[in-house]
Protein backbone atom coordinates (compact mmCIF):
# COMPACT_ATOMS: atom_id res chain seq x y z
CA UNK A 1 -15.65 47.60 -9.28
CA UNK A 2 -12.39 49.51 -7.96
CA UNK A 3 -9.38 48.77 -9.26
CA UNK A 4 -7.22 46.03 -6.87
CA UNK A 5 -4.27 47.79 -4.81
CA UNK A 6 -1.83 45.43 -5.12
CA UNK A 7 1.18 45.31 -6.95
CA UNK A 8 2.68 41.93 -8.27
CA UNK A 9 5.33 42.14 -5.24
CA UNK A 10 2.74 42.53 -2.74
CA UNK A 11 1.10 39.71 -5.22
CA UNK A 12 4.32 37.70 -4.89
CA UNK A 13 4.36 37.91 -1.16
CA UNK A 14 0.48 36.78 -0.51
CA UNK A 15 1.17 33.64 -2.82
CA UNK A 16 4.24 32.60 -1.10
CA UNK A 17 2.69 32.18 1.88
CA UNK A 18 -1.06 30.84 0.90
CA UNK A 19 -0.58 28.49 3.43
CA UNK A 20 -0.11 30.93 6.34
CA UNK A 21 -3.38 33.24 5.01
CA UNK A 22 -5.39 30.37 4.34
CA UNK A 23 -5.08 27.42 6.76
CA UNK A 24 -6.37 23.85 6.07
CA UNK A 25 -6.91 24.80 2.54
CA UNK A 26 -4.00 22.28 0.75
CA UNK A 27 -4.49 18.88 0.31
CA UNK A 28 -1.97 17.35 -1.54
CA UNK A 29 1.28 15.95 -0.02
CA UNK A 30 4.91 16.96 -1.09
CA UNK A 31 4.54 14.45 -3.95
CA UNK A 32 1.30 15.60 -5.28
CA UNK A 33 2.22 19.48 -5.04
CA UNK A 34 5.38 18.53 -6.82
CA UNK A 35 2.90 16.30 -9.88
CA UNK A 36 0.57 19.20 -9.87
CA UNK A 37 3.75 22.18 -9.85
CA UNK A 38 5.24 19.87 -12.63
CA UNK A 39 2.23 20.23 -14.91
CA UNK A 40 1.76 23.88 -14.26
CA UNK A 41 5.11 24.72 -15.06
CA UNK A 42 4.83 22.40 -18.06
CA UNK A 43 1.57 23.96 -19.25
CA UNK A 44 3.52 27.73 -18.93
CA UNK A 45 6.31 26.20 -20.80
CA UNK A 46 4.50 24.44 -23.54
CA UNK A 47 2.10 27.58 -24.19
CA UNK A 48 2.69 28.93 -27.73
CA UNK A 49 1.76 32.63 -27.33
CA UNK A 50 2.22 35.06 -24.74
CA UNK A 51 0.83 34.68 -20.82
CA UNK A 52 1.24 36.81 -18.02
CA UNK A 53 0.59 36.70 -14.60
CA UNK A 54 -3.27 38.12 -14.96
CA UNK A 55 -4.23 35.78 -17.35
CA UNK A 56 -2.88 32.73 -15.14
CA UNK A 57 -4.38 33.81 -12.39
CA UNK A 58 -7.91 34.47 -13.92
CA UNK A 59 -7.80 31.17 -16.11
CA UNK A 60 -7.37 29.71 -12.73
CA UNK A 61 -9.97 31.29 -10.69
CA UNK A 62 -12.29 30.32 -13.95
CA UNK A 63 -11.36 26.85 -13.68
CA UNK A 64 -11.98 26.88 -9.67
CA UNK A 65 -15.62 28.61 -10.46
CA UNK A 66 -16.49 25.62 -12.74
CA UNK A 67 -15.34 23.14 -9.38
CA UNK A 68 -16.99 25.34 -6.79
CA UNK A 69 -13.16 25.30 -4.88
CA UNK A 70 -14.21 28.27 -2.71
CA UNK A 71 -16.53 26.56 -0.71
């Protein structure tokens, strides 16, 4: 596998606008994205060793994998 061209500004950019790139794909409201942003920044907070932005991101797409979120 090649290595990914993208830098964690380019990174930064394609997250901020998700919604734009993939349409139809959210389905919380404001409230719920708020609950759900809550936790996450609770769970990055409450960690006891060191994260970083790979290891978010791949913990994630693990956890999607094991709830088949990309159909």
């Amino acid at each position: 596998m090649g290595l990914l061209s993208l830098t964690s500004n380019k990174l930064r950019y394609k997250m901020q606008n998700l919604d734009s790139l993939l349409p139809n794909r959210s389905v919380t409201n404001d409230e719920q994205f708020h609950e759900l942003y809550s936790k996450l920044r609770d769970l990055i907070e409450d960690t006891e060793y060191n994260i970083d932005i790979v290891d978010l991101y791949t913990a994630l797409h693990c956890a999607m994998e094991d709830f088949e979120m990309y159909d």
